[in-house]
Protein backbone atom coordinates (compact mmCIF):
# COMPACT_ATOMS: atom_id res chain seq x y z
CA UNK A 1 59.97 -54.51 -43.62
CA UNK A 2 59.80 -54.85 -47.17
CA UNK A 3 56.51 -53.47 -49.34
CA UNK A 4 55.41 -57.37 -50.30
CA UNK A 5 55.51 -58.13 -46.32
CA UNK A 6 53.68 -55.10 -45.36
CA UNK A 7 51.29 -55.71 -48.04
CA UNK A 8 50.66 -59.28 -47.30
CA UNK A 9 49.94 -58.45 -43.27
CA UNK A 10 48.12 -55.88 -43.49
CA UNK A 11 45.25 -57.77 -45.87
CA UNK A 12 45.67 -60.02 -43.13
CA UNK A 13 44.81 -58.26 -40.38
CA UNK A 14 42.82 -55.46 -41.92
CA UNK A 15 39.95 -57.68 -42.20
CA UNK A 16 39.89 -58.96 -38.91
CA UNK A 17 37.39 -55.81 -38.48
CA UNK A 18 34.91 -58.21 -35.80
CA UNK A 19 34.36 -55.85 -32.69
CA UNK A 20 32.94 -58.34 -30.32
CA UNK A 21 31.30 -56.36 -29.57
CA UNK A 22 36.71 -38.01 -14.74
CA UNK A 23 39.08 -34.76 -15.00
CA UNK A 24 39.98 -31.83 -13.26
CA UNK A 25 39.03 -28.55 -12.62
CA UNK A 26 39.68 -25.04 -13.36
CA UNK A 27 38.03 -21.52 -13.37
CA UNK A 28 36.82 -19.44 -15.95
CA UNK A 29 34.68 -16.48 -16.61
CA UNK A 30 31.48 -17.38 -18.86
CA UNK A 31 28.24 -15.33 -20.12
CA UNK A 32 24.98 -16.47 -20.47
CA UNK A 33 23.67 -16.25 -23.86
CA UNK A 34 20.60 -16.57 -25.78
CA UNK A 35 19.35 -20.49 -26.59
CA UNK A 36 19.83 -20.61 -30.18
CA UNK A 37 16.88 -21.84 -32.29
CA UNK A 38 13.87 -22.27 -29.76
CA UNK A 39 14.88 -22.10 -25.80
CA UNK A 40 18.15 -24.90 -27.06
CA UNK A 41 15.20 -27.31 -28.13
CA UNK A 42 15.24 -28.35 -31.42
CA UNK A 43 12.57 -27.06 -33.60
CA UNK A 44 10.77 -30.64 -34.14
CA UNK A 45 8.59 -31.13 -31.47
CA UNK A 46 9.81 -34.04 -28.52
CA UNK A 47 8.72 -37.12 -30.16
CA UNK A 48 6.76 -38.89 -28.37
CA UNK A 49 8.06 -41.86 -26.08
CA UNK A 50 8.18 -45.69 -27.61
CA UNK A 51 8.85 -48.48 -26.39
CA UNK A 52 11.96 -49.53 -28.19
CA UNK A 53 14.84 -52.50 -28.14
CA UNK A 54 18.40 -51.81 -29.22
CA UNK A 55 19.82 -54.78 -31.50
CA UNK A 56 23.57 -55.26 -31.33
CA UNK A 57 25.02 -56.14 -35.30
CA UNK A 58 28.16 -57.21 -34.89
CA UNK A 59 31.05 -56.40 -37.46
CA UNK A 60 32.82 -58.79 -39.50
CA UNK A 61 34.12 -62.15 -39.06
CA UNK A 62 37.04 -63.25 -41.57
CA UNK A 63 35.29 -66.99 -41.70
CA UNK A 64 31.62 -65.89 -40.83
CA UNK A 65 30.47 -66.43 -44.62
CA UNK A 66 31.22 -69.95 -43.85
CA UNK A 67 29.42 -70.40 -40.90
CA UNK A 68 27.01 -73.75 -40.84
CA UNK A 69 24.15 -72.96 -38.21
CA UNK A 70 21.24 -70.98 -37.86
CA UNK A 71 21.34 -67.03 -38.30
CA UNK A 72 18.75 -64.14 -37.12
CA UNK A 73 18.43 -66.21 -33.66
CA UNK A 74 18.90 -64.41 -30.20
CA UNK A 75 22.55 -64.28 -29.35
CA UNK A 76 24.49 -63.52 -26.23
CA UNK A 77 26.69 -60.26 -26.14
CA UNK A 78 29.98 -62.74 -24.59
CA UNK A 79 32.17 -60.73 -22.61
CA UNK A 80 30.36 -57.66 -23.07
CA UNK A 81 27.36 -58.07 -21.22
CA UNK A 82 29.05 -57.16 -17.64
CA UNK A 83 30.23 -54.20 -19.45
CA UNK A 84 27.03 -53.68 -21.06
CA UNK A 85 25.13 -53.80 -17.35
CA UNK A 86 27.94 -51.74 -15.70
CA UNK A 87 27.31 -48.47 -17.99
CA UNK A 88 23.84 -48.47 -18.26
CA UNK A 89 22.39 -51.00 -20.67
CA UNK A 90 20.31 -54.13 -19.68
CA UNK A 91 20.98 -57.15 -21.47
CA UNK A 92 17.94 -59.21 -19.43
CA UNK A 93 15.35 -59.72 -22.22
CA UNK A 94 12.00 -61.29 -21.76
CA UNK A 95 10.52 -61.08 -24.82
CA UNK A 96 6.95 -59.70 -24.19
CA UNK A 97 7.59 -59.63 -20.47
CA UNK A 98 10.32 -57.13 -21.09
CA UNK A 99 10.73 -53.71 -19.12
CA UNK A 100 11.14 -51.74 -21.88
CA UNK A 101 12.27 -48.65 -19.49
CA UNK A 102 15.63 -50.90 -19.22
CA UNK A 103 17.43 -49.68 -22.09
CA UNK A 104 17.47 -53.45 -23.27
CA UNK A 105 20.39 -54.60 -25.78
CA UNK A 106 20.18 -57.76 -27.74
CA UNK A 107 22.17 -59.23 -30.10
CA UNK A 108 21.83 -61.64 -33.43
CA UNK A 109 24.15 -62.93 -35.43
CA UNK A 110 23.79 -62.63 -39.32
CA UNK A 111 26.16 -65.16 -40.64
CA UNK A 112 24.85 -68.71 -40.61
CA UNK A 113 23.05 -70.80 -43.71
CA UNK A 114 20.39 -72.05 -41.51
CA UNK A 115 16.78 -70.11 -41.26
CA UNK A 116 15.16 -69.72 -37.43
CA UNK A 117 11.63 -70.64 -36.55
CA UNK A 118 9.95 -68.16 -37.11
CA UNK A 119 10.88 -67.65 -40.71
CA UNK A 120 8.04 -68.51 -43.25
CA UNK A 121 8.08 -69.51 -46.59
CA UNK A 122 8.20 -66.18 -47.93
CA UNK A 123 11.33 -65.14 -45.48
CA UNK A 124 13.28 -67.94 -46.82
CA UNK A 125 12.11 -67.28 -50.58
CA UNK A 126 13.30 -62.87 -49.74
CA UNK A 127 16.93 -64.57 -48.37
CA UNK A 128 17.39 -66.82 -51.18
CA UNK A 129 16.60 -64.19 -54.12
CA UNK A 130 18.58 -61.52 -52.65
CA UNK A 131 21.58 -63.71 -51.64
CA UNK A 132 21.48 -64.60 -55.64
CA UNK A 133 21.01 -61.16 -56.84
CA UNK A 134 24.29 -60.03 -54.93
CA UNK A 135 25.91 -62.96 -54.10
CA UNK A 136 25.21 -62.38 -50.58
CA UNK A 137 27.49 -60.44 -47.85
CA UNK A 138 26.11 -57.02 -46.91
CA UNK A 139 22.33 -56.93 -48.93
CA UNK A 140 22.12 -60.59 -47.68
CA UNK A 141 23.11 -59.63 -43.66
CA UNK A 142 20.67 -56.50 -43.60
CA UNK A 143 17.76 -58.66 -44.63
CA UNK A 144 18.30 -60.87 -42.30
CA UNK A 145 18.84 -58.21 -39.68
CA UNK A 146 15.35 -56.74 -40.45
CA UNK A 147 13.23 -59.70 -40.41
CA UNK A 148 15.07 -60.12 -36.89
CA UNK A 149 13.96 -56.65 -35.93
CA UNK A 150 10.07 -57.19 -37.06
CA UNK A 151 10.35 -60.66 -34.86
CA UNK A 152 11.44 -59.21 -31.85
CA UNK A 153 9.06 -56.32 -32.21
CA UNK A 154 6.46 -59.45 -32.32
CA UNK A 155 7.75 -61.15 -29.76
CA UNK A 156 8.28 -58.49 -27.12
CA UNK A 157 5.18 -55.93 -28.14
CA UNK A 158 8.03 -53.37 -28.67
CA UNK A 159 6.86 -50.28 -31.02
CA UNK A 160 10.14 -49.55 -32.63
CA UNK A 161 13.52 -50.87 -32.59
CA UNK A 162 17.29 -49.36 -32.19
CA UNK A 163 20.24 -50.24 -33.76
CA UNK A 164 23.70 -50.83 -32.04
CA UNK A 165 26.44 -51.59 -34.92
CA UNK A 166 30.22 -52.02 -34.93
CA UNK A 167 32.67 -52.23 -37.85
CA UNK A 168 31.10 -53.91 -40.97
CA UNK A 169 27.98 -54.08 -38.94
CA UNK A 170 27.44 -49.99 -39.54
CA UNK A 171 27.54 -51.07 -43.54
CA UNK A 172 24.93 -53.81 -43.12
CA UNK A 173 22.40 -51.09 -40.83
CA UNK A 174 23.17 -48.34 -43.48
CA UNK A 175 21.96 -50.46 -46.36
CA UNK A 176 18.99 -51.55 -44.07
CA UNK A 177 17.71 -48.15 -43.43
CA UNK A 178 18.80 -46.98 -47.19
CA UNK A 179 17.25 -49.98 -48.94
CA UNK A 180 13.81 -49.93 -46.51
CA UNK A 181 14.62 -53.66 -45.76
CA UNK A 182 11.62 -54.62 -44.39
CA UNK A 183 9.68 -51.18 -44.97
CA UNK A 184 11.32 -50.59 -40.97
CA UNK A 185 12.41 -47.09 -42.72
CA UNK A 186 8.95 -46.27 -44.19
CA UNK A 187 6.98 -47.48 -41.62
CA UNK A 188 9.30 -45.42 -39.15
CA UNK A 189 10.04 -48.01 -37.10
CA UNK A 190 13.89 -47.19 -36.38
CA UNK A 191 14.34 -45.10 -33.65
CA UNK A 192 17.99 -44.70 -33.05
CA UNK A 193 21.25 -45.62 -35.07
CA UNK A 194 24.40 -45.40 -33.05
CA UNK A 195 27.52 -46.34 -35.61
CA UNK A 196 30.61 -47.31 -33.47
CA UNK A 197 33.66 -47.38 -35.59
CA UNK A 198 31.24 -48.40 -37.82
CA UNK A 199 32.78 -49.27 -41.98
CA UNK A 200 29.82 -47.00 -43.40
CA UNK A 201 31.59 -45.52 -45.89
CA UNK A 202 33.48 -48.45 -46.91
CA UNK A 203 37.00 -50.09 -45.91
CA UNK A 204 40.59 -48.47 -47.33
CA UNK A 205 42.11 -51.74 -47.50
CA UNK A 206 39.05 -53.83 -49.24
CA UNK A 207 39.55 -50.76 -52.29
CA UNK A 208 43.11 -51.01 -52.89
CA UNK A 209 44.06 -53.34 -55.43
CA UNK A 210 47.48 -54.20 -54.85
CA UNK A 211 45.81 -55.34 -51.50
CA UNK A 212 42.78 -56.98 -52.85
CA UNK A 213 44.89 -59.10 -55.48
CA UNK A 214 47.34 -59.74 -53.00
CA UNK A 215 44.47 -61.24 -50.38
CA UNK A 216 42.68 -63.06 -52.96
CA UNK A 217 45.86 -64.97 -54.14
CA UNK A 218 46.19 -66.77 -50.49
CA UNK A 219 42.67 -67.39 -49.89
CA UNK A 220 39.07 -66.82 -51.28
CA UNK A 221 37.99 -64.05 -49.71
CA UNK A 222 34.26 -63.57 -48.73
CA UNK A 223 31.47 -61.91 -50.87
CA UNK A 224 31.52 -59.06 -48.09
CA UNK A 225 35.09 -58.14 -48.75
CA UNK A 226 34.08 -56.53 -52.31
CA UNK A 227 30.99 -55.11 -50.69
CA UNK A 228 33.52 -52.87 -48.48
CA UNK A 229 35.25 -51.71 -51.78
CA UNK A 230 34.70 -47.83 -52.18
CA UNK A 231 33.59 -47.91 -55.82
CA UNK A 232 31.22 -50.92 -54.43
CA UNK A 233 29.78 -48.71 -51.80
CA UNK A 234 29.83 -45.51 -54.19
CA UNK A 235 27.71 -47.38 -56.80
CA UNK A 236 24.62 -49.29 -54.19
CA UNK A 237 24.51 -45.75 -51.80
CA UNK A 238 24.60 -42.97 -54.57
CA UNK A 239 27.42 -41.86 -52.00
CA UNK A 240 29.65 -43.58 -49.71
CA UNK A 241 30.68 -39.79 -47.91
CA UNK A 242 26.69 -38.96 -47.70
CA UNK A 243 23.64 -39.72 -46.13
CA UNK A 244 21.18 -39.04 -48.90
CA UNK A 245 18.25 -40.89 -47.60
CA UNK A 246 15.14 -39.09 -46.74
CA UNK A 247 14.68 -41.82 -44.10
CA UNK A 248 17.52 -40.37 -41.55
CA UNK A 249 14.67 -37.62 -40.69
CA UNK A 250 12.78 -39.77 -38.46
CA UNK A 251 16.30 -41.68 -36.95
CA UNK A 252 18.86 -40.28 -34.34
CA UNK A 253 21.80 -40.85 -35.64
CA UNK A 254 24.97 -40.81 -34.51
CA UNK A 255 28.85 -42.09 -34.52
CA UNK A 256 31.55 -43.53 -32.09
CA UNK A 257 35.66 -42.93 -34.19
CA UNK A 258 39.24 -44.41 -32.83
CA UNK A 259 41.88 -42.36 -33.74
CA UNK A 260 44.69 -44.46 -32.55
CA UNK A 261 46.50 -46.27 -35.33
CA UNK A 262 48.99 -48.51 -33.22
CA UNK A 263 47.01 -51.79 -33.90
CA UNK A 264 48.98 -54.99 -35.65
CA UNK A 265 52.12 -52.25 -35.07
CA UNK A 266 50.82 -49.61 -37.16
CA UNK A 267 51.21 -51.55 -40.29
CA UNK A 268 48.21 -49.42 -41.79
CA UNK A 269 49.98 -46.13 -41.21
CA UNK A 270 53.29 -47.24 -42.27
CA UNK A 271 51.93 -48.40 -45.64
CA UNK A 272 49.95 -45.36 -46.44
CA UNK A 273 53.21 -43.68 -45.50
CA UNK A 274 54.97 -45.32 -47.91
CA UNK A 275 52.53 -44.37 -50.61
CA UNK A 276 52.81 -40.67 -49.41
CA UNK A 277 49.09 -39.69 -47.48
CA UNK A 278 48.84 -40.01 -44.48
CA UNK A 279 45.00 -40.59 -43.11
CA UNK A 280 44.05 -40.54 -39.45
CA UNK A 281 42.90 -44.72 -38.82
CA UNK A 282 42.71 -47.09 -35.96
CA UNK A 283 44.97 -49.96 -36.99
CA UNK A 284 42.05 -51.05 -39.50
CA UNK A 285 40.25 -48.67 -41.23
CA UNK A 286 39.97 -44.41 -42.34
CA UNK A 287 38.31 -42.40 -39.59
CA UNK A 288 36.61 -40.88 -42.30
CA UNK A 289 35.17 -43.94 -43.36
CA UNK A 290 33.63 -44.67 -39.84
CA UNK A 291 30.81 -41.64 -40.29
CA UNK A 292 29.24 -39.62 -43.16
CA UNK A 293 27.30 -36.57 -43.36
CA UNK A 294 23.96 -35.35 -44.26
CA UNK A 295 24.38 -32.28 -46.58
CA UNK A 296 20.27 -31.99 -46.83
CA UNK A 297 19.14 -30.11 -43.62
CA UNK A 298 15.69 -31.94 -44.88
CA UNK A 299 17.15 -35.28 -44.02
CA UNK A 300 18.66 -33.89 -40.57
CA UNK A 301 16.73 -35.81 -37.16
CA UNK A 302 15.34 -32.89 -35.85
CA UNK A 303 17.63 -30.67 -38.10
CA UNK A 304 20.76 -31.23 -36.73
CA UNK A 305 23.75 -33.26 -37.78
CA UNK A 306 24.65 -36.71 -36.13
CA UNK A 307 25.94 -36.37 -32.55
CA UNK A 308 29.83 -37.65 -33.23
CA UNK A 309 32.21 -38.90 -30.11
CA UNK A 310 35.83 -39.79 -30.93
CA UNK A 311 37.70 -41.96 -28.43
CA UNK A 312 41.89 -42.24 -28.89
CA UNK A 313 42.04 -46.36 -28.88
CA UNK A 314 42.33 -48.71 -32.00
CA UNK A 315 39.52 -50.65 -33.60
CA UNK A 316 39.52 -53.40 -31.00
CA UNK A 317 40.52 -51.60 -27.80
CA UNK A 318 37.12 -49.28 -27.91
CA UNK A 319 35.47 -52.11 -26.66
CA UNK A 320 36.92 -52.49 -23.19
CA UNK A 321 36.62 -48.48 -23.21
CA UNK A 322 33.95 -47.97 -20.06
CA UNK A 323 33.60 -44.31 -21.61
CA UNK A 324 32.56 -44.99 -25.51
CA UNK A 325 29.63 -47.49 -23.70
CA UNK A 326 28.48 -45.23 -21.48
CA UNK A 327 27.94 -43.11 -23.92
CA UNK A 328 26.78 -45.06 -26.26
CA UNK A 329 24.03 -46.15 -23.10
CA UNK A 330 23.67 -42.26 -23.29
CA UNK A 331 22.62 -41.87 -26.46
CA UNK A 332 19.36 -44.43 -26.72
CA UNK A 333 18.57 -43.21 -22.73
CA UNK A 334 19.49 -39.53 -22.45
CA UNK A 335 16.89 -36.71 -23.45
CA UNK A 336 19.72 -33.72 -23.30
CA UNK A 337 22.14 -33.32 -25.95
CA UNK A 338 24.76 -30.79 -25.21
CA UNK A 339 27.86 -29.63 -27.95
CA UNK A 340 31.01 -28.00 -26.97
CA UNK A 341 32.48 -25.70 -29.95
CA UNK A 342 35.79 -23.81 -29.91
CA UNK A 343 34.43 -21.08 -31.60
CA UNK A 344 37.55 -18.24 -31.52
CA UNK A 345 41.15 -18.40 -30.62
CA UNK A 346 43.84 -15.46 -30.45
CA UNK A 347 47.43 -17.10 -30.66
CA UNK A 348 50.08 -14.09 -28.89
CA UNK A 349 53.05 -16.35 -30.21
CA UNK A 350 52.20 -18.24 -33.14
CA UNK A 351 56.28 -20.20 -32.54
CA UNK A 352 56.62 -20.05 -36.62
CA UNK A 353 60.44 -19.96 -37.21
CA UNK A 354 60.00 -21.81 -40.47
CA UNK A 355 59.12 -19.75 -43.37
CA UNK A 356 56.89 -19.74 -45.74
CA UNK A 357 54.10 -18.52 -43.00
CA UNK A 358 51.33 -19.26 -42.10
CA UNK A 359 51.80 -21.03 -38.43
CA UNK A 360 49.81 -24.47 -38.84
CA UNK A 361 47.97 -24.45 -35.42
CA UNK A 362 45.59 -27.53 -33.76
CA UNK A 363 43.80 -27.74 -30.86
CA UNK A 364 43.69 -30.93 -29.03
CA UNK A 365 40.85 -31.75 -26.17
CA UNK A 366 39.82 -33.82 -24.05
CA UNK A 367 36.29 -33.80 -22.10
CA UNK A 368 35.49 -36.08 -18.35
CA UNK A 369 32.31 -36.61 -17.06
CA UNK A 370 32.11 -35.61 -13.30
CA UNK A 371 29.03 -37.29 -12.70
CA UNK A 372 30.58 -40.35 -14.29
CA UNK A 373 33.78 -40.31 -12.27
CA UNK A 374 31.90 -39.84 -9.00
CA UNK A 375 28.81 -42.58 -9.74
CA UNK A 376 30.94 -45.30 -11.41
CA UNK A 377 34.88 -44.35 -11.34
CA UNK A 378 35.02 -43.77 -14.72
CA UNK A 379 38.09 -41.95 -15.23
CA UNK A 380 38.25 -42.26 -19.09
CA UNK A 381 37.65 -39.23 -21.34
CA UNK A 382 33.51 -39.04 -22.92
CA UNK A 383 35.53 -37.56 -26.00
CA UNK A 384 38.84 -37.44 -26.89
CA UNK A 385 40.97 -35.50 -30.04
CA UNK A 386 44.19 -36.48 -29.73
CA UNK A 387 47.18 -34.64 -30.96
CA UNK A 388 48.83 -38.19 -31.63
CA UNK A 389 45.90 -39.19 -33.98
CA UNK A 390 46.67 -36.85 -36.52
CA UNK A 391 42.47 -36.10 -36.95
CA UNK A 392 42.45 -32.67 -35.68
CA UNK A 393 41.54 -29.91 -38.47
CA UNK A 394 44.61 -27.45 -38.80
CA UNK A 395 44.05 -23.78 -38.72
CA UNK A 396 46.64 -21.18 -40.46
CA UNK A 397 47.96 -17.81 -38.42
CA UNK A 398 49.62 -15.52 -40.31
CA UNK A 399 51.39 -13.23 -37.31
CA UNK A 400 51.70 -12.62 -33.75
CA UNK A 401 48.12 -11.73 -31.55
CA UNK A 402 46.07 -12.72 -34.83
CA UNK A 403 42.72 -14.08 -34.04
CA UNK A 404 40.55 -16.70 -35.91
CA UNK A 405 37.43 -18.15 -36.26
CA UNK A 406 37.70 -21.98 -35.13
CA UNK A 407 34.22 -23.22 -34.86
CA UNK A 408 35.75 -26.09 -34.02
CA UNK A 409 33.54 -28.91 -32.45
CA UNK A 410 34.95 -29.88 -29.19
CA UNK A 411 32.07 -31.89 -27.70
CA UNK A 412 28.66 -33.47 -29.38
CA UNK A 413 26.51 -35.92 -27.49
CA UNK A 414 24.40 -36.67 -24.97
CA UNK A 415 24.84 -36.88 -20.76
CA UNK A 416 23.31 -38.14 -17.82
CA UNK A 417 20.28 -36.85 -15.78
CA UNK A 418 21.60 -34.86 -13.21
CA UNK A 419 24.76 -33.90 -14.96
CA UNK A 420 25.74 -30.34 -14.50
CA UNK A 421 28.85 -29.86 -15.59
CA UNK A 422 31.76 -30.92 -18.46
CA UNK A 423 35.57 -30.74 -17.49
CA UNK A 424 37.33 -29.59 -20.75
CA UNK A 425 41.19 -29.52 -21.26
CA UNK A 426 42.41 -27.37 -24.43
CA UNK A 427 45.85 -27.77 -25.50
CA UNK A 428 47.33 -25.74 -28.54
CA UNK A 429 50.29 -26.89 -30.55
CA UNK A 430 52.02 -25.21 -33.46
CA UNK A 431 53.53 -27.92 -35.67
CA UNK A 432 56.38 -27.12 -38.61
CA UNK A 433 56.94 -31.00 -39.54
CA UNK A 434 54.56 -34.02 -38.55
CA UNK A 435 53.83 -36.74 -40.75
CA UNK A 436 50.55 -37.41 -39.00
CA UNK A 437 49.73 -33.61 -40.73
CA UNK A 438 51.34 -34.41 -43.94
CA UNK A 439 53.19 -31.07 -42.63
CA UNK A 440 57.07 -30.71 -43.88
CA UNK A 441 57.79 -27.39 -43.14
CA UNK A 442 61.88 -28.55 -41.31
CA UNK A 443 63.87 -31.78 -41.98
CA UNK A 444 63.63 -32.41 -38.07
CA UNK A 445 59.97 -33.66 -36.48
CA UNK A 446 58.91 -30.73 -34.56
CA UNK A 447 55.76 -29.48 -32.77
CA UNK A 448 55.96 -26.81 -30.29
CA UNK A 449 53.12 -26.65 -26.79
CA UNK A 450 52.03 -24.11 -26.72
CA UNK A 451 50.14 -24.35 -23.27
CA UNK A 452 47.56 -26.05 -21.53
CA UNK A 453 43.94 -24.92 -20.14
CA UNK A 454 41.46 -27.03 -17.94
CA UNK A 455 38.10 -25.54 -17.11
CA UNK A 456 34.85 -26.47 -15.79
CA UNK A 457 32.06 -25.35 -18.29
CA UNK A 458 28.18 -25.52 -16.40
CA UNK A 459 25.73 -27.36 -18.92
CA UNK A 460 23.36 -24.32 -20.11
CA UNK A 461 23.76 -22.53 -22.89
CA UNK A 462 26.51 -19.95 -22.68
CA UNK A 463 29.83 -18.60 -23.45
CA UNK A 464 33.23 -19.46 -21.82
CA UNK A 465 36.75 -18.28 -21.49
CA UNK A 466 39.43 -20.50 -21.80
CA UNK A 467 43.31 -19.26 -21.54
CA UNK A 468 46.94 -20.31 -21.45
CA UNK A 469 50.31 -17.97 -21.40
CA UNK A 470 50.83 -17.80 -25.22
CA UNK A 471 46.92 -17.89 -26.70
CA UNK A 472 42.75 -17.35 -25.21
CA UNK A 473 39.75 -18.49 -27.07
CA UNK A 474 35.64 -18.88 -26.27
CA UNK A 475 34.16 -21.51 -26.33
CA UNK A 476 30.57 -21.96 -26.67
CA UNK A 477 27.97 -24.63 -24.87
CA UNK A 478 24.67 -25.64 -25.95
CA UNK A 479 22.36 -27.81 -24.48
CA UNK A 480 19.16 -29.20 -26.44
CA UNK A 481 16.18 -30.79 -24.93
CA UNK A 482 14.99 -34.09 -26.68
């Protein structure tokens, strides 16, 4: 396929971003260890239980700038809402006669040129000013997003709301809890933010020019589609890579990544081929666009980083994934947060026939819910990093029987009451050419196994054995009480 052809389908399907929206056993030998920090509770006190709703904001739709209609209504979640029900989440709002024990999930819809009912002068006067100030897209969707949330908190006498958000709905939250749309960040009336394959730091495609002129030359493209552009997002956050806001304190934050880039044929990957990188996507977009971090411990929820679960499908198949929603369910109904770390690994035969050395090494896993598989048959995998995705970090051994710190995060989210135990499966793999890696180290693709380990790894904090023929690590479990 030529460059122009590549060029021209990829626009074209890169921006079709709307997401409408267990394992087996083995032994090992562990050792209890001390909780860190207080007992494995975080050192903010338990906040104090609210009654909250979670508001789905749905990503982007290629024609949704165009809509005629009314926006900041209640919508229905489509095909979802069996899902929805089936993992944990109830979609049966009653406004103020709602349960709010239910883990309710509601949905609006942003696009539309129509105000609702219960807008007042004012709202429409906010909508109008900042739709001219920025031409509208993602400033213009957040405010309307907000004065959504402070209805429903009206309407149903809930204290505080939670956000759901997929694809370029992540960018619209983020500038809602950044910009205090709303004063729902001062006020502290976010609870929870969970991003899933959320465009928060801004879309690849959108920022490449040759892409962007070649787009714009078939059609007019919508006011959003600059909004995704990196120096765009760089220039309104401070930081598209970094959550600088004070206001992620008093939020739970965390993020849902694909790593599996066969989408529209891989035409993503095989154009950042051709220009020589290689980045782990999902047929759309960078996984490293679909989070960002918090450098300030300050800023931290309870000072610790986002939880972060990575699923191997593509931008659309996560949403038929019964796994990602469950945990997603998980993470606005769970109080225990547990994280999984690879923290050492000694490698007998590091397979390195190539020279120069070092041995590029990854570690691949793969973590099942027991609990889940026996309750609701769901085999899927709670968190997935895929050899195939090319997203795992790569560590360097130097000879035979050397041993390195990993700290490698394996696992980091939340599970269901009475859930006792994690399966984990650790594979190791010692790669000398892989384009995924941007690794050329022979003319032939080549990536050695080097073995296999499945364990079972009780939820309290503790340390773990895990072994194959050629290499043994630790791993390390902690649970935290929220």
């Amino acid at each position: 396929m030529s460059l122009s052809k590549i060029t021209k389908s990829m626009f074209a399907i890169i921006f079709a971003l709307t997401l409408t929206a267990c394992g087996t056993g083995g032994s090992s030998s562990s050792t209890t260890v001390q909780p860190p920090n207080n007992g494995g509770t975080p050192s903010t006190p338990p906040a104090v239980k609210v009654d909250a709703v979670t508001i789905y904001i749905h990503g982007f739709s290629k024609k949704g700038f165009e809509r005629v209609g009314v926006y900041g209504e209640n919508d229905t979640l489509n095909e979802n809402a069996k899902l929805a029900s089936f993992v944990g989440f109830s979609v049966d709002y009653k406004g103020a006669d709602s349960n709010f024990d239910d883990n309710i999930l509601i949905s609006t819809s942003y696009y539309g040129n129509q105000s609702p009912d219960y807008y007042t002068e004012q709202d429409i006067k906010d909508i109008e000013s900042i739709t001219a100030q920025y031409g509208g897209g993602i400033p213009r969707y957040a405010m309307i997003v907000a004065k959504y949330a402070r209805h429903i908190m009206a309407e149903s006498g809930a204290t505080k709301v939670n956000f759901l958000s997929a694809s370029m709905g992540s960018l619209v939250t983020r500038w809602l809890i950044e910009k205090n749309m709303e004063n729902l960040s001062g006020e502290q009336k976010i609870a929870k933010w969970l991003s899933i394959e959320g465009v928060v730091g801004g879309n690849y495609a959108a920022s490449d020019p040759a892409l962007v002129n070649v787009a714009a030359f078939y059609e007019k493209q919508s006011p959003e589609v600059e909004h995704m552009n990196y120096s765009w997002v760089d220039a309104n956050f401070g930081n598209r890579a970094i959550g600088e806001s004070p206001y992620y304190a008093s939020i739970q934050l965390g993020f849902e990544s694909s790593t599996r880039d066969d989408e529209f044929f891989g035409i993503l990957s095989s154009y950042l081929i051709y220009l020589g990188k290689f980045y782990p996507n999902d047929g759309y977009q960078l996984v490293k666009d679909t989070y960002f971090d918090i450098s300030n411990q300050a800023y931290m929820y309870r000072s610790m980083p986002p939880t972060h679960s990575y699923f191997y499908d593509n931008h659309t198949g996560i949403k038929n994934n019964p796994a990602a929603w469950t945990q997603a369910s998980l993470f606005f109904s769970s109080d225990r947060r547990v994280r999984v770390t690879l923290t050492q690994m000694a490698i007998a035969d590091i397979h390195e026939d190539a020279e120069p050395l070092p041995a590029e090494i990854v570690f691949a896993s793969a973590v099942h819910s027991p609990i889940l598989n026996q309750s609701a048959g769901i085999t899927n995998a709670i968190d997935r990093r895929a050899l195939q995705s090319g997203v795992l970090p790569v560590h360097a051994y130097s000879e035979n029987g050397s041993s390195n710190a990993v700290n490698q995060i394996l696992f980091d989210g939340f599970v269901k009451t009475g859930e006792n135990t994690l399966s984990l499966t650790l594979s190791t793999h010692e790669i000398d050419n892989s384009t995924k890696y941007n690794i050329t180290e022979t003319q032939n693709k080549k990536i050695d196994d080097l073995g296999t380990d499945v364990i079972d790894i009780p939820l309290q904090n503790s340390i773990h054995s895990i072994s194959s023929g050629e290499w043994n690590g630790e791993v390390k479990v902690e649970v935290f009480a929220y």
